[in-house]
C-alpha atoms as a PDB file:
ATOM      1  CA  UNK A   1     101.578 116.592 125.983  1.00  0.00           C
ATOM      2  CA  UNK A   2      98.438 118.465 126.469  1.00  0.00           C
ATOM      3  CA  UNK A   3      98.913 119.637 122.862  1.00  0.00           C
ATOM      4  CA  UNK A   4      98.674 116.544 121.756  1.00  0.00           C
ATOM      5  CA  UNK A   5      95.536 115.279 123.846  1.00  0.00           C
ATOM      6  CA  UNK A   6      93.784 118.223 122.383  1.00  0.00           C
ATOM      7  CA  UNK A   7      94.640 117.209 119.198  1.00  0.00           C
ATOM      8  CA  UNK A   8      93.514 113.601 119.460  1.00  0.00           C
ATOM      9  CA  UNK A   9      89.824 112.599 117.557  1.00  0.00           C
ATOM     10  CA  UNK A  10      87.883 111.425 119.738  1.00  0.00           C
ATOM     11  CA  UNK A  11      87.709 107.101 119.455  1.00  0.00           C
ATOM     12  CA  UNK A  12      91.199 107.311 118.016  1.00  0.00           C
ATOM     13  CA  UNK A  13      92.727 106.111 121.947  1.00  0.00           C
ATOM     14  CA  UNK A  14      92.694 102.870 122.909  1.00  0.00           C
ATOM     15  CA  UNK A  15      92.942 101.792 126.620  1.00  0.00           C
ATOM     16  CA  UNK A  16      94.851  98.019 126.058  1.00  0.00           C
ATOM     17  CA  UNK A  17      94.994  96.251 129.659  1.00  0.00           C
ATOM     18  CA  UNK A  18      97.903  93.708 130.048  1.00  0.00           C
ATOM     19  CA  UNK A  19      97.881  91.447 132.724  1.00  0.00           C
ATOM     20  CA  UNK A  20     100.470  90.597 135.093  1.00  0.00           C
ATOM     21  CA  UNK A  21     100.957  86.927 134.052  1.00  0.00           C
ATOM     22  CA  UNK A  22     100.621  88.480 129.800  1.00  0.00           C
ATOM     23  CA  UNK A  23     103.057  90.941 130.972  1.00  0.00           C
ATOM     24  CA  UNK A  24     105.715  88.017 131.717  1.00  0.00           C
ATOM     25  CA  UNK A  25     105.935  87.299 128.161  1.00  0.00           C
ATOM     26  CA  UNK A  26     106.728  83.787 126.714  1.00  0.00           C
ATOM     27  CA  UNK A  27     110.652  82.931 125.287  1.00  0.00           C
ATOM     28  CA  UNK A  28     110.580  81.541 121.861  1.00  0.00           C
ATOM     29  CA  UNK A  29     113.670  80.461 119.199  1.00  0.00           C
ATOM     30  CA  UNK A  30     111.644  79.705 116.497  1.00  0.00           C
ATOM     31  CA  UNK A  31     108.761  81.098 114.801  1.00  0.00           C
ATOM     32  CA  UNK A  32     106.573  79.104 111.929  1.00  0.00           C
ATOM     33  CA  UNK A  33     104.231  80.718 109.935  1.00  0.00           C
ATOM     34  CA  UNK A  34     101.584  79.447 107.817  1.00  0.00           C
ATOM     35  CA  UNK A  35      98.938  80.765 106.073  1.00  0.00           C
ATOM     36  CA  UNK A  36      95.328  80.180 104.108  1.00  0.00           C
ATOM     37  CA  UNK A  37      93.453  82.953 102.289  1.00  0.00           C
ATOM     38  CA  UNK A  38      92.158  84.533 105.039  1.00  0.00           C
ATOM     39  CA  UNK A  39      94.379  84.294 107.731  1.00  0.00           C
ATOM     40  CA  UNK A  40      98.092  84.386 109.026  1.00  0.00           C
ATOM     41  CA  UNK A  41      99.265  81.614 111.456  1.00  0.00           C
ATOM     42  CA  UNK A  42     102.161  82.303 114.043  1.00  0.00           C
ATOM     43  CA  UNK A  43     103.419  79.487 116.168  1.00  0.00           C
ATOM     44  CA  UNK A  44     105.830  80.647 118.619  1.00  0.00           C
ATOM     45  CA  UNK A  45     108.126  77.349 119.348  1.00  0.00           C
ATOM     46  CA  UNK A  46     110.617  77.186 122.340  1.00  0.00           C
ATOM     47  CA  UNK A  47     113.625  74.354 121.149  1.00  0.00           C
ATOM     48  CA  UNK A  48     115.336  73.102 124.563  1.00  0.00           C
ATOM     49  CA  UNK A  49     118.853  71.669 124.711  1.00  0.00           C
ATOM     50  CA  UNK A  50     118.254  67.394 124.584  1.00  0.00           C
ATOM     51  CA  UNK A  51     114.628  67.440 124.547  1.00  0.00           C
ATOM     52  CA  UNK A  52     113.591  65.548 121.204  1.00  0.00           C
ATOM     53  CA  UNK A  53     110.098  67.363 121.338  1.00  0.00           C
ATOM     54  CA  UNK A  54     110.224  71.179 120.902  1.00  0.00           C
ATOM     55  CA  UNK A  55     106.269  73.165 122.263  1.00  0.00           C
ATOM     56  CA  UNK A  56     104.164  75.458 120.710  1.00  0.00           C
ATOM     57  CA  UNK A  57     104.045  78.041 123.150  1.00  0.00           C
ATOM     58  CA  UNK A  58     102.167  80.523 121.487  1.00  0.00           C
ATOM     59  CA  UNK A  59      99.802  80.542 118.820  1.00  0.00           C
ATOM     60  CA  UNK A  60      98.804  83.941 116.881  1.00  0.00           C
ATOM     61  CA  UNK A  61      96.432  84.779 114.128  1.00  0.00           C
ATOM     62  CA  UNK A  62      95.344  87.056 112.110  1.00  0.00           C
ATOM     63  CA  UNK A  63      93.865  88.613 109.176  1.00  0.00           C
ATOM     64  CA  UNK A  64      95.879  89.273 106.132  1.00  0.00           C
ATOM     65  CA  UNK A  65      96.042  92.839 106.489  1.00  0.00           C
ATOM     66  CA  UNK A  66      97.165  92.635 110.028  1.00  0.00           C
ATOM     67  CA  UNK A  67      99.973  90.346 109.144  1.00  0.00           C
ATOM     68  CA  UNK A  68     100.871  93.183 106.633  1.00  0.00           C
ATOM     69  CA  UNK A  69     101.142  95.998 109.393  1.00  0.00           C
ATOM     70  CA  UNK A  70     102.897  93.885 111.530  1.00  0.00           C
ATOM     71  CA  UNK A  71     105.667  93.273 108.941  1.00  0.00           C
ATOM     72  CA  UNK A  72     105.739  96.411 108.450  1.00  0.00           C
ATOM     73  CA  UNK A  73     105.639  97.409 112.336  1.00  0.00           C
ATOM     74  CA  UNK A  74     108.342  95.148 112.704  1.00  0.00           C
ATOM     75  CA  UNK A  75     110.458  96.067 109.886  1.00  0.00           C
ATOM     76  CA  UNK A  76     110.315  99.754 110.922  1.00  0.00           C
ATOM     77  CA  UNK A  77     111.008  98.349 114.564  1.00  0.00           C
ATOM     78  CA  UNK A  78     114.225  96.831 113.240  1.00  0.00           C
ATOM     79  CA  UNK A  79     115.417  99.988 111.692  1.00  0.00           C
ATOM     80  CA  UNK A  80     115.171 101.815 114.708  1.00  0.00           C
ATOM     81  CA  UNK A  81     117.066  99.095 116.324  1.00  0.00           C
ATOM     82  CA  UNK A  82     119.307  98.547 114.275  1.00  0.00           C
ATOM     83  CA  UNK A  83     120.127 102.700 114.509  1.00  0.00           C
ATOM     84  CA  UNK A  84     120.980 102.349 118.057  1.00  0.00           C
ATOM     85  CA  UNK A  85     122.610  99.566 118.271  1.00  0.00           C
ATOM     86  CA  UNK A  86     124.258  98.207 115.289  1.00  0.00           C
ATOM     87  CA  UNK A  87     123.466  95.933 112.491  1.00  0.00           C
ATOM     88  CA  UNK A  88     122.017  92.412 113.416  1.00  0.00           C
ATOM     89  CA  UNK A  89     123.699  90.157 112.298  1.00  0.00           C
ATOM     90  CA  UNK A  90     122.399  87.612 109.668  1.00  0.00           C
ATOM     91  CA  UNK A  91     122.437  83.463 110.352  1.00  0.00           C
ATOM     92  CA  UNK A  92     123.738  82.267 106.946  1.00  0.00           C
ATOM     93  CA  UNK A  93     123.648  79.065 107.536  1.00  0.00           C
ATOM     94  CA  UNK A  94     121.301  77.195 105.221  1.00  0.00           C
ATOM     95  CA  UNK A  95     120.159  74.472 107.565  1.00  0.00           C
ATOM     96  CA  UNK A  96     120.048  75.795 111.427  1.00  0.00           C
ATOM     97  CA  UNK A  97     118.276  73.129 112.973  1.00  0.00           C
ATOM     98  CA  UNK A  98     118.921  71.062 115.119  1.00  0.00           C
ATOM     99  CA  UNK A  99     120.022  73.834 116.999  1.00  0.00           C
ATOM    100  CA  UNK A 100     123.068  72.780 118.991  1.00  0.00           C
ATOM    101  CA  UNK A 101     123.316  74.141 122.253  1.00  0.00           C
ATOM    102  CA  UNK A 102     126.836  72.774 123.339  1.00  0.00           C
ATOM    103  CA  UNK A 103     125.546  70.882 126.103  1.00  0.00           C
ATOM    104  CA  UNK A 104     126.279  67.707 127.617  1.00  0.00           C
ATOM    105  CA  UNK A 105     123.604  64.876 127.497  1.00  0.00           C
ATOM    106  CA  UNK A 106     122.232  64.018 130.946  1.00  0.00           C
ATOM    107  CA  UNK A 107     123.415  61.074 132.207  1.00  0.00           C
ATOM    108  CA  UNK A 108     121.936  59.388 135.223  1.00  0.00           C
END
């Protein structure tokens, strides 16, 4: 560990804070990405069992080339995953939305 501090360039640390309430995270089902020529749109969506209106609960952008390393963060993420604990297994159905939750409809 020492080794490796010694080894470190200076500048090439970076001291990310994440704050208790970031930390929490945000659950999303469904991800939509768009894109112009000079930037990547993520929309983090959470669908909910009998609610006709699904949220945007996160929005991310970024530059092309950052959309690049993050495929390819997350690709290499997979792998790694996917070492440990198995294959993921594929959705192949064409058309997966609505999403059905198998859940009664509230009745009042």
């Amino acid at each position: 560990m020492a080794d490796e501090k010694k080894n470190q360039k200076p500048g090439n640390s970076i001291n990310i804070e994440l704050s208790e309430e970031m930390a929490e995270g945000v659950y999303s089902n469904l991800a939509i990405i768009s894109h112009s020529q000079s930037e990547f749109i993520l929309d983090f969506v959470r669908l909910v069992p009998n609610v006709p209106k699904a949220k945007v609960k996160s929005r991310v952008i970024l530059t092309p080339h950052h959309a690049k390393r993050l495929l390819m963060a997350l690709n290499d993420n997979v792998k790694k995953y996917e070492a440990l604990h198995g294959k993921i297994a594929e959705n192949k159905d064409p058309n997966p939305f609505p999403m059905n939750f198998n859940t009664p409809k509230a009745q009042a």
